[in-house]
Protein backbone atom coordinates (compact mmCIF):
# COMPACT_ATOMS: atom_id res chain seq x y z
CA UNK A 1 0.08 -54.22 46.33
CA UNK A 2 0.15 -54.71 42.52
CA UNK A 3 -2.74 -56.23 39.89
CA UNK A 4 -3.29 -57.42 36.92
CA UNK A 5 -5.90 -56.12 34.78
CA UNK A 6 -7.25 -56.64 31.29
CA UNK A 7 -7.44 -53.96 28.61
CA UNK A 8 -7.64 -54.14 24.76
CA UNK A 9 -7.45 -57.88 24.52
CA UNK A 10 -3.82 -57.94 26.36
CA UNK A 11 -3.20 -58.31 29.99
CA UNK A 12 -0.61 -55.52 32.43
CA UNK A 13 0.76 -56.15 36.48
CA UNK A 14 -0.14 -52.07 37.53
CA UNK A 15 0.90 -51.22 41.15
CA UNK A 16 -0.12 -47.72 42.36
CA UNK A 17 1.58 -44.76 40.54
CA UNK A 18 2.36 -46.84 38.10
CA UNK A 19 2.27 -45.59 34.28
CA UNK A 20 1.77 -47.65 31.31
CA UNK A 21 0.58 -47.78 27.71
CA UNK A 22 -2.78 -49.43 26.39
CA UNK A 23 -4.46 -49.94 23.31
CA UNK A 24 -6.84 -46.70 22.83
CA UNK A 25 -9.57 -45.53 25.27
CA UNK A 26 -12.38 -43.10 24.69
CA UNK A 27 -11.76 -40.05 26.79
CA UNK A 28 -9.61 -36.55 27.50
CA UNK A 29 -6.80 -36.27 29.26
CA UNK A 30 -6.70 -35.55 32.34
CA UNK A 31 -9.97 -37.75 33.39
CA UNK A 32 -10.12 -40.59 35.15
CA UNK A 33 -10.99 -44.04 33.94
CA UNK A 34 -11.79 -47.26 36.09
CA UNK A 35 -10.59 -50.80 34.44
CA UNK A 36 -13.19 -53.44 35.94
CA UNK A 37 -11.39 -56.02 34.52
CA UNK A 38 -9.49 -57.36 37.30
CA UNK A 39 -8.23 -60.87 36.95
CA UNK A 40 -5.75 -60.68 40.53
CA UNK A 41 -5.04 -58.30 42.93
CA UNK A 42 -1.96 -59.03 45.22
CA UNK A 43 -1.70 -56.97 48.35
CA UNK A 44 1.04 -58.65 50.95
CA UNK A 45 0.15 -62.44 52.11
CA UNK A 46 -3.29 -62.45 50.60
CA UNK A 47 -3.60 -63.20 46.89
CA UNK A 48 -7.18 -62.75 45.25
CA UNK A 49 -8.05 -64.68 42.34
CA UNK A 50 -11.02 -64.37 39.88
CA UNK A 51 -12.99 -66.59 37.64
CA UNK A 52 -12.56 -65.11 35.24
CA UNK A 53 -12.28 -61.70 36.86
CA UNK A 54 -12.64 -60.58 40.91
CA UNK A 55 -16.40 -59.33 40.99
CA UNK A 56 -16.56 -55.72 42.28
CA UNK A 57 -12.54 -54.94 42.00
CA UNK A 58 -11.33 -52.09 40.20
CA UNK A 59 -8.22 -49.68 39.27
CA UNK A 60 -8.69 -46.21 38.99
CA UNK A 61 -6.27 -44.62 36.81
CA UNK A 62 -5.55 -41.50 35.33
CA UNK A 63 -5.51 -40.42 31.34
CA UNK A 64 -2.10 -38.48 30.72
CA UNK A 65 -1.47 -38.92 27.37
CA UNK A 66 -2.82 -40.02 23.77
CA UNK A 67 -0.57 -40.93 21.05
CA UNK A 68 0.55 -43.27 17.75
CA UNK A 69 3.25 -45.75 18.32
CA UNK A 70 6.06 -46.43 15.96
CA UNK A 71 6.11 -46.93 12.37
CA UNK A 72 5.71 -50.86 11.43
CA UNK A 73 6.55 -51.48 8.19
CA UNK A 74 5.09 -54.47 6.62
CA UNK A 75 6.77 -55.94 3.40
CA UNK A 76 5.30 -58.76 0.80
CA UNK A 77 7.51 -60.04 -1.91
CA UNK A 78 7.48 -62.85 -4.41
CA UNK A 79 10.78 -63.48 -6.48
CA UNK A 80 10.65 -63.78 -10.02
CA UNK A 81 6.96 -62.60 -10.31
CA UNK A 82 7.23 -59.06 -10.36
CA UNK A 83 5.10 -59.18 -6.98
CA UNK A 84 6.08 -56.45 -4.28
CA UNK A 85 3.92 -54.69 -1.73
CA UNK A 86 4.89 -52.55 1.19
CA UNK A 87 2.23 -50.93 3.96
CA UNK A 88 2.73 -49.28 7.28
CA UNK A 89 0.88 -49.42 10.45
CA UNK A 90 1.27 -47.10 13.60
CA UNK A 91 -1.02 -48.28 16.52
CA UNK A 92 -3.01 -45.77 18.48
CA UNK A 93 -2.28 -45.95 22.40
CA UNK A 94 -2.94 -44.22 25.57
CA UNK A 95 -0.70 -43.54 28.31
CA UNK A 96 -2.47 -44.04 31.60
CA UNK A 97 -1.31 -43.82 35.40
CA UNK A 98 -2.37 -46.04 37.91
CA UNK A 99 -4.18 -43.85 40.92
CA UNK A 100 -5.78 -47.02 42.97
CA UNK A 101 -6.34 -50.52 43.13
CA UNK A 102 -9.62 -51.54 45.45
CA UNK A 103 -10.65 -54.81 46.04
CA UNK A 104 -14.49 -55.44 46.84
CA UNK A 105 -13.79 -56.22 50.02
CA UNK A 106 -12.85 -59.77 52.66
CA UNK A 107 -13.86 -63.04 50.52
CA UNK A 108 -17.04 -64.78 52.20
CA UNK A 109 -16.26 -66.80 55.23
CA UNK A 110 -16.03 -70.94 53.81
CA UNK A 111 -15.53 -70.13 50.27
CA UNK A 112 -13.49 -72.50 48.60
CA UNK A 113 -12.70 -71.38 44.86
CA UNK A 114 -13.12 -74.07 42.27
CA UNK A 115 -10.16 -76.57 40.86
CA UNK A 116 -8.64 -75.46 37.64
């Protein structure tokens, strides 16, 4: 069973026990977080699908770590103008681990999802 899930603008495929990093989210480590942003949850034969995201699904995962990616260094130069400018970035990010993925429950009997 594996998902895919929306956090900090970019979109992740999370199975259970599962770690990965995301942009920054408020909270200690060590708590627990649900993502209610579920745009798909997979689990054998039966594929769920939202519009834009499955009503009542969420992941449960676990804060384990908060940290500052690498260095980026970002470089602007004209020739022959005496123009040169350098900045760094490091992105914040949290490491999180997946716990559970639970789906709302059986889609409604008839239901036929729109075209796209």
């Amino acid at each position: 069973m594996y998902a895919v899930i929306k956090s900090g603008g970019k979109q992740y495929r999370v199975a259970a026990e599962s770690t990965l990093r995301v942009e920054k989210l408020a909270g200690d480590v060590g708590a627990s977080v649900d993502l209610t942003e579920v745009l798909m949850v997979v689990d054998g034969d039966r594929i769920e699908v939202g519009y834009p995201v499955l009503e009542g699904a969420k992941v449960e995962a676990k804060i384990t770590a908060h940290g500052r990616g690498p260095k980026l260094r970002i470089v602007k130069f004209k020739r022959r103008k005496h123009y040169r400018k350098q900045m760094g970035h490091r992105q914040d990010f949290t490491e999180i681990t997946i716990r559970s993925i639970q789906l709302a429950g059986p889609p409604p009997a008839g239901l036929i999802p729109p075209a796209l």
